[in-house]
Each structure stands twice: as C-alpha cells, then as structure tokens.
C-alpha atoms as a PDB file:
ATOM      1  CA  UNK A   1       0.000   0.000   0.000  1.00  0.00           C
ATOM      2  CA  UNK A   2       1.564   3.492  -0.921  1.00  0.00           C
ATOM      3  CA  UNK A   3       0.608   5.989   1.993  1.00  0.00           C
ATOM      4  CA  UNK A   4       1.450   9.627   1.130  1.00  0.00           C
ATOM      5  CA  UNK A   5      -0.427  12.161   3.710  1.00  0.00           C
ATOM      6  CA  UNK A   6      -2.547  12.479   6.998  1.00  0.00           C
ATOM      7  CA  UNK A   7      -5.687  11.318   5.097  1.00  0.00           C
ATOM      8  CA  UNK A   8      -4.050   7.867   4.124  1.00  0.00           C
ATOM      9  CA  UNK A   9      -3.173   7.864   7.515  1.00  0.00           C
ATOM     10  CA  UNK A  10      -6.439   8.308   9.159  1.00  0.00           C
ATOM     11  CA  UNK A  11      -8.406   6.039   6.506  1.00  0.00           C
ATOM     12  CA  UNK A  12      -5.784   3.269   7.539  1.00  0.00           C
ATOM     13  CA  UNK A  13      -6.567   3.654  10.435  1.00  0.00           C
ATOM     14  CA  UNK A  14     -10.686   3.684  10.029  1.00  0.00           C
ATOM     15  CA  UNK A  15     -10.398   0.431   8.878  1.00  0.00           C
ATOM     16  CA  UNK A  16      -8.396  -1.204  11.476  1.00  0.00           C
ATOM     17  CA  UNK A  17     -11.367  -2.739  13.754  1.00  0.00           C
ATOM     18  CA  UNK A  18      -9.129  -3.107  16.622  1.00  0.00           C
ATOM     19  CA  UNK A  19      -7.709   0.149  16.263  1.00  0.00           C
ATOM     20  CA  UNK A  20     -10.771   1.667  16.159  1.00  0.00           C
ATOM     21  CA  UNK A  21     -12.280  -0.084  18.932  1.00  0.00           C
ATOM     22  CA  UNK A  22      -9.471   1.581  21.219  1.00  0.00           C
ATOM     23  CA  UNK A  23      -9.802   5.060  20.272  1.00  0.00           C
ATOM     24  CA  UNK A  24     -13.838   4.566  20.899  1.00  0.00           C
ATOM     25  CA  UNK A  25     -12.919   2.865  24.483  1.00  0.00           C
ATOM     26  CA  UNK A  26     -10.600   6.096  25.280  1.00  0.00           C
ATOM     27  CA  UNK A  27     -13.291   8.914  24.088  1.00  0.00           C
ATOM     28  CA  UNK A  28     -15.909   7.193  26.841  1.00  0.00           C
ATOM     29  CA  UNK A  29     -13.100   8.807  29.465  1.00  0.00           C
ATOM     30  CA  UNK A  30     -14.234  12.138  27.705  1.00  0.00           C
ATOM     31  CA  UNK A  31     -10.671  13.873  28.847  1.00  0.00           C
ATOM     32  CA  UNK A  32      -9.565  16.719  27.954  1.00  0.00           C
ATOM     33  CA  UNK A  33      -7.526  17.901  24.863  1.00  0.00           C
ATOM     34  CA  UNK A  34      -7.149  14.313  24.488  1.00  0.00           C
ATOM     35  CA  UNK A  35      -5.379  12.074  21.688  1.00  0.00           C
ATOM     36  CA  UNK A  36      -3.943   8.472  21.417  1.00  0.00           C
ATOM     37  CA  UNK A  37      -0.362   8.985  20.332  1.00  0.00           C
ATOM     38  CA  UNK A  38       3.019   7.424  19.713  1.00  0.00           C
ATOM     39  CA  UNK A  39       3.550   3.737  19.216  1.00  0.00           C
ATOM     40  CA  UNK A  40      -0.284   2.943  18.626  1.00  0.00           C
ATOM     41  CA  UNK A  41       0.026   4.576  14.872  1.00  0.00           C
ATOM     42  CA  UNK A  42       3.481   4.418  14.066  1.00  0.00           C
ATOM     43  CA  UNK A  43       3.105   0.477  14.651  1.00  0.00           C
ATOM     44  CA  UNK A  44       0.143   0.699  12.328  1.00  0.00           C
ATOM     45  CA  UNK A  45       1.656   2.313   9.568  1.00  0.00           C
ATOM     46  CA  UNK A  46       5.300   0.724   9.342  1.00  0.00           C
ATOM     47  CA  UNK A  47       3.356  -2.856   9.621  1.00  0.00           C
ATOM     48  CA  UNK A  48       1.462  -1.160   6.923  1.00  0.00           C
ATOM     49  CA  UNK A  49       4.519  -0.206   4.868  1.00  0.00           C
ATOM     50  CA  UNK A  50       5.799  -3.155   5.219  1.00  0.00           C
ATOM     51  CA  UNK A  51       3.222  -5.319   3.922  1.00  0.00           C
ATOM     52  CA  UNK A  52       2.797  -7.303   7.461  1.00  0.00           C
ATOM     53  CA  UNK A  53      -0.570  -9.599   7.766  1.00  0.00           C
ATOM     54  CA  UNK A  54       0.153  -9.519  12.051  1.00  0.00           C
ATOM     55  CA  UNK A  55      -0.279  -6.624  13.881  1.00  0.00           C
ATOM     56  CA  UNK A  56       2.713  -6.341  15.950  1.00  0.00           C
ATOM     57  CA  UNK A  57       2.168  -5.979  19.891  1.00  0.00           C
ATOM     58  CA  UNK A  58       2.361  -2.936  21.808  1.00  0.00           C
ATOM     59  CA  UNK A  59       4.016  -2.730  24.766  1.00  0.00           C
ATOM     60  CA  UNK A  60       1.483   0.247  25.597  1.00  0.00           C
ATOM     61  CA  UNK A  61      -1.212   2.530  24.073  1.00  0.00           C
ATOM     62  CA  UNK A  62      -0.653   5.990  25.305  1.00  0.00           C
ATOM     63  CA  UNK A  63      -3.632   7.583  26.146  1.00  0.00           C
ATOM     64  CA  UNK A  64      -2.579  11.459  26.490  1.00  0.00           C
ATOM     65  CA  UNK A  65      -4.467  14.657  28.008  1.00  0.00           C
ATOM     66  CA  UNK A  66      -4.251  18.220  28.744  1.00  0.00           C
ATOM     67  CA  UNK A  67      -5.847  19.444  32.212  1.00  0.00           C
ATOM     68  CA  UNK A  68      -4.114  22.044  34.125  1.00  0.00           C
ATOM     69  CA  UNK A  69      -6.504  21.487  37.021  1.00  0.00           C
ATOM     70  CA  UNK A  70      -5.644  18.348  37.800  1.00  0.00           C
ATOM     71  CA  UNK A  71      -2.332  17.573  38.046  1.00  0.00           C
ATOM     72  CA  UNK A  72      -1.846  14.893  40.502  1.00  0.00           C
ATOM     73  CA  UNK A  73      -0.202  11.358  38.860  1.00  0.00           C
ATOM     74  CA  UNK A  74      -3.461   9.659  40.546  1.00  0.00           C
ATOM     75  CA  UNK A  75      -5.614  10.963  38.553  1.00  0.00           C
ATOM     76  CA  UNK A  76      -3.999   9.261  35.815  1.00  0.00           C
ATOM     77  CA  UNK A  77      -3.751   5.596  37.034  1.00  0.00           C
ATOM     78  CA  UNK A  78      -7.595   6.201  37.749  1.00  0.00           C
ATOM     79  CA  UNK A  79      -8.351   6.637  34.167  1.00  0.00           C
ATOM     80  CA  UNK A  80      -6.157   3.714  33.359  1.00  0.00           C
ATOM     81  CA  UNK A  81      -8.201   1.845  35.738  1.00  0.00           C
ATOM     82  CA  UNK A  82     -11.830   2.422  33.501  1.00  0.00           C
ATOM     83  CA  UNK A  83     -10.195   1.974  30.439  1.00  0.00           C
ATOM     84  CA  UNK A  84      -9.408  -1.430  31.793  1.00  0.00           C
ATOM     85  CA  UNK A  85     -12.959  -2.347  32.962  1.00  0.00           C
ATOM     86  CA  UNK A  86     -14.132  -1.099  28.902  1.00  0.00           C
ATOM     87  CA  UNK A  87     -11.179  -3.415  27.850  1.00  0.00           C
ATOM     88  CA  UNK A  88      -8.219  -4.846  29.785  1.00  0.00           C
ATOM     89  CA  UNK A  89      -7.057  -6.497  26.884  1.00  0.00           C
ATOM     90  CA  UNK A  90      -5.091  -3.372  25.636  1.00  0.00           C
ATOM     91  CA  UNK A  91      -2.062  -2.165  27.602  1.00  0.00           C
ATOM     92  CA  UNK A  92      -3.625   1.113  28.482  1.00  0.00           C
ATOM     93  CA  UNK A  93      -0.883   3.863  29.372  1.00  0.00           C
ATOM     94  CA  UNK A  94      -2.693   7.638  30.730  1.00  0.00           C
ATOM     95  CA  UNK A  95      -0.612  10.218  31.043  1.00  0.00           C
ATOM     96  CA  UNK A  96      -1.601  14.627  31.422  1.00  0.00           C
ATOM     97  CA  UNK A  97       0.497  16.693  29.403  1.00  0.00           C
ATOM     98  CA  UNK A  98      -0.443  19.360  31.605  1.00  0.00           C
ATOM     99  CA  UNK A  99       2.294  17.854  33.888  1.00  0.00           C
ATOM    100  CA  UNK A 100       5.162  15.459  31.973  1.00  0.00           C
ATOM    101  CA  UNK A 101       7.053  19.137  31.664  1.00  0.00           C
ATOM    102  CA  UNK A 102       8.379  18.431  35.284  1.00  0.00           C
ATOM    103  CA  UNK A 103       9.567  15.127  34.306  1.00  0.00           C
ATOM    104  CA  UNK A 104      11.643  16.312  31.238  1.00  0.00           C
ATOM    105  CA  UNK A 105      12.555  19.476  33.227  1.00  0.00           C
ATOM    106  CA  UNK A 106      11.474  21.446  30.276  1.00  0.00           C
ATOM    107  CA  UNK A 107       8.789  24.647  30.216  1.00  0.00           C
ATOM    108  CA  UNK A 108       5.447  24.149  30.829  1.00  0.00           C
ATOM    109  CA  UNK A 109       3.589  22.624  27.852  1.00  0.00           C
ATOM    110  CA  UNK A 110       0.651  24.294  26.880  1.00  0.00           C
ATOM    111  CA  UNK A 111      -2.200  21.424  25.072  1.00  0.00           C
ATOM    112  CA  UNK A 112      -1.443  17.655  24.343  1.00  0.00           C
ATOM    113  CA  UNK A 113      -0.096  19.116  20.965  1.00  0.00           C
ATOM    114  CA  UNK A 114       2.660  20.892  22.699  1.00  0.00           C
ATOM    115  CA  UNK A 115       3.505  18.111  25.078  1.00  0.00           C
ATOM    116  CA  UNK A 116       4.035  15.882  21.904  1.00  0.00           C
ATOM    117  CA  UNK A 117       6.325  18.022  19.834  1.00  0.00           C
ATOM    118  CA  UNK A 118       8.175  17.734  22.771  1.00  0.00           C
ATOM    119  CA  UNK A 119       8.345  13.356  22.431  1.00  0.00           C
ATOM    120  CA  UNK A 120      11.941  11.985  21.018  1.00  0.00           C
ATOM    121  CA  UNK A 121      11.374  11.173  17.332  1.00  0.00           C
ATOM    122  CA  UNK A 122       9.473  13.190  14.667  1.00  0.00           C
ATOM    123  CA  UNK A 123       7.759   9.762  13.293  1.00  0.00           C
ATOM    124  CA  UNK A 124       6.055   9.008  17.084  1.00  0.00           C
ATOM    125  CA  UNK A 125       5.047  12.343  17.559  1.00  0.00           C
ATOM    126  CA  UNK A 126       2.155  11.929  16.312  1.00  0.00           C
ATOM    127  CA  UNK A 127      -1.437  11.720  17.365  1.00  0.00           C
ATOM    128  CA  UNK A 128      -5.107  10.217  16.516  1.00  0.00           C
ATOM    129  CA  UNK A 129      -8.663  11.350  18.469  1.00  0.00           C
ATOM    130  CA  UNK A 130     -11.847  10.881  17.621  1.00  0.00           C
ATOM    131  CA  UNK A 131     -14.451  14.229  17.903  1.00  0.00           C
ATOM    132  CA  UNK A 132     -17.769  14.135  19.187  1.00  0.00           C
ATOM    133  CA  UNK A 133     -19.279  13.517  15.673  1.00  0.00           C
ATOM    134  CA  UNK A 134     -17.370  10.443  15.149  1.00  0.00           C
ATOM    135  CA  UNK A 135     -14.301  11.949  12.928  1.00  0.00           C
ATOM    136  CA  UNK A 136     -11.316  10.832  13.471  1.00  0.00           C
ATOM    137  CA  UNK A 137      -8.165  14.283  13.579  1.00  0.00           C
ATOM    138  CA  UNK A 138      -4.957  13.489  13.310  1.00  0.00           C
ATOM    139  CA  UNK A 139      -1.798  15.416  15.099  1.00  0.00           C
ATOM    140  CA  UNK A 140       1.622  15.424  13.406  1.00  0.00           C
ATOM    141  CA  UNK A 141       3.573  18.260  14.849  1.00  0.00           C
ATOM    142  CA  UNK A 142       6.652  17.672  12.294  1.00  0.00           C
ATOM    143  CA  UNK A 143       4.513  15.927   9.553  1.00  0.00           C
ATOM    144  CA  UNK A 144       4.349  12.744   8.849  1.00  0.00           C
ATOM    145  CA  UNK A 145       6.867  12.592   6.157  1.00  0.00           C
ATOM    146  CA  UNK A 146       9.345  10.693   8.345  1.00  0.00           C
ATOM    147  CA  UNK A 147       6.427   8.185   9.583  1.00  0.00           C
ATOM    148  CA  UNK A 148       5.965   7.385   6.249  1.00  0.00           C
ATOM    149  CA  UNK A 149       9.381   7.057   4.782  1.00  0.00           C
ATOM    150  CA  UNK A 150      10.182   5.090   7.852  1.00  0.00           C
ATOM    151  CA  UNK A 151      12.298   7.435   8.875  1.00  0.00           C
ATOM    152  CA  UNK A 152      13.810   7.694  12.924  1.00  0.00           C
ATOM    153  CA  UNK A 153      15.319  11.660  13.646  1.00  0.00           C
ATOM    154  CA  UNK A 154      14.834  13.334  16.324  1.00  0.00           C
ATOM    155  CA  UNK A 155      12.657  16.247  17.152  1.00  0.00           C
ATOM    156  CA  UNK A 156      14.285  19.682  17.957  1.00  0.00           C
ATOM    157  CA  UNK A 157      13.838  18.931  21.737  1.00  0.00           C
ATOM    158  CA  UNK A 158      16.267  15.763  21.615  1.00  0.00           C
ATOM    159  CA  UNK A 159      18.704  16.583  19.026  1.00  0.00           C
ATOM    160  CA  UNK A 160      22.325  15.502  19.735  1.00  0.00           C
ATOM    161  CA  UNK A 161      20.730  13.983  22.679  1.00  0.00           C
ATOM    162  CA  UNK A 162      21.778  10.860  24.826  1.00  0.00           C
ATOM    163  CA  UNK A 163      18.254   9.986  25.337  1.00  0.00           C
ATOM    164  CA  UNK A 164      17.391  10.313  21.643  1.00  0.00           C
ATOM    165  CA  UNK A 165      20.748   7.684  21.113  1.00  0.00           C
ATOM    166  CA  UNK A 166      19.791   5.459  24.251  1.00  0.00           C
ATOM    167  CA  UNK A 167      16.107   4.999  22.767  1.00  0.00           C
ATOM    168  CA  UNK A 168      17.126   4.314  19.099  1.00  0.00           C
ATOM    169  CA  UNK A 169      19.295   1.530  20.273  1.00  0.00           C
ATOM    170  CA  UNK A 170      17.013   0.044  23.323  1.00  0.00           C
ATOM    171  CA  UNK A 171      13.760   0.284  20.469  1.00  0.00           C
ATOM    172  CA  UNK A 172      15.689  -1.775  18.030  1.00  0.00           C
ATOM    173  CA  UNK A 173      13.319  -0.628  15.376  1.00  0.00           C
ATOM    174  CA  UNK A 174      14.802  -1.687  12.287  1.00  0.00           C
ATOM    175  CA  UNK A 175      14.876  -5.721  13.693  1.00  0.00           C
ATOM    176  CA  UNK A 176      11.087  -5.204  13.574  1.00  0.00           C
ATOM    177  CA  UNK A 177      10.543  -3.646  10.679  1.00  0.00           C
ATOM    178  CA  UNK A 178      13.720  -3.989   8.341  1.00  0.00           C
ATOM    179  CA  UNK A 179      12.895  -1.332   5.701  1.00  0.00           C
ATOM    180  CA  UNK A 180      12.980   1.662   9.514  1.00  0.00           C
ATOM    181  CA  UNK A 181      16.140   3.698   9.047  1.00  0.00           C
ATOM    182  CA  UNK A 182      17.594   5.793  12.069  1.00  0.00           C
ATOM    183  CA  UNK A 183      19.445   9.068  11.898  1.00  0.00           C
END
C-alpha cells in the first residue's frame, strides 16, 4: 500500500477494527484535549509499509491529556483503571500533558499538541482522536513525512541527545521492521 499524507493515515486507520475499537474505548473517558499517540500509529503504519498480515504488539497505548486542574499522577492511574474495565485487553498507558514538563525538566507545555512536539522522534510524535461527531483528527507536529518514509530523527527537543541515542538503540526498530532507518 503506498501511503502519502494524513488522510491515508487516518483512513488506515478507520479500517483497522481493533484500532478503532481503542480510540472509541478512550473517548468514553471524555478527557480533555485528548489524543492516542506514539507507538499505537506508528506500529500501524510501518506494519502497513511493510506489507505485514500480524499486527505487531504494543508494549502500551498511550492515552494522552491536557488538564491544568488536575495535576496529581493519581488521577492518571484512575483513568487507566476504567479503560481497563471497557477493555483490559489493551495495555492502556494515561498520562496529562499538563504535567510530563516536570519530568523532562522542560517549560510548561501548553495542550497535548505541545507536550508531543516535545516526544523523542518526529515519526512518534504523532497523534489520533476521535471528535464528538465520530471523525477521526490526526496530530503530526513535524509531519508525517518521516512516519511514512520510515524514517527515525529526532525532534528539535532531543537533538544531539543521549536519550534520543539510548532509545534508538534500546527500540531496536529496524529488527522489527527492516525497511525503519535511524538518523
């Protein structure tokens, strides 16, 4: 399949059952500013790319939010908690934007958008929700250029950084999907 821009992106992604299924089970929660991100589409579209019948597994679907109001880390595993009675088969991982800042000792991020121009690579940085009319928006801070050519660089924030190195080498994305190159 040749993918070029957001809208082959999202219409992948309408027709993935399971994928849909999850971003129904997370709007129920009815956070925030909120948007599945990360691993949960870049998985889709390399297996995509690369012509794979088996969706690979996730280690984790991040569920992300923005609510300045509520910043306490409880709040969070609380939300992971329903999404697990609507369906503990998925690996459900909620986390507000309105607070990871302190944890990357960075400034204050200001939506969910911000807080993921601010992830690693260019190609996860990137985010699905679904509206209350049923339409699915898509989030790609730097494009999705890289997702598509398989591409691993980092984003502004981690350029020349150790963690950017550390996570291209711990990720081992190219033994998964052979056609991934990383800058």
């Amino acid at each position: 399949m040749k993918l070029v821009n957001e809208q082959d992106i999202k219409e992948v992604i309408s027709k993935d059952k399971w994928m849909m299924n999850v971003i129904r089970q997370a709007a129920k929660l009815e956070l925030p500013d909120w948007w599945i991100c990360a691993g949960f589409i870049r998985a889709k579209i390399w297996d995509e790319l690369h012509g794979f019948s088996e969706k690979t597994i996730l280690p984790d679907v991040d569920v992300i939010y923005f609510d300045s109001n509520q910043l306490d880390k409880q709040n969070e595993k609380l939300f992971e908690k329903q999404l697990n009675i609507l369906d503990a088969t998925i690996p459900w991982s909620v986390k507000n934007q309105a607070r990871m800042h302190k944890l990357n000792q960075v400034e204050p991020y200001t939506s969910s958008i911000d807080g993921m121009s601010k992830f690693p690579e260019t190609a996860t940085a990137i985010g699905i929700t679904l509206d209350e009319k049923g339409e699915l928006h898509l989030s790609a801070p730097y494009g999705v250029e890289d997702l598509i050519a398989m591409k691993i660089r980092p984003t502004p924030y981690f350029e020349g950084s150790q963690i950017y190195d550390d996570r291209a080498k711990q990720k081992k994305w190219s033994t998964k999907w052979p056609k991934v190159t990383v800058d």
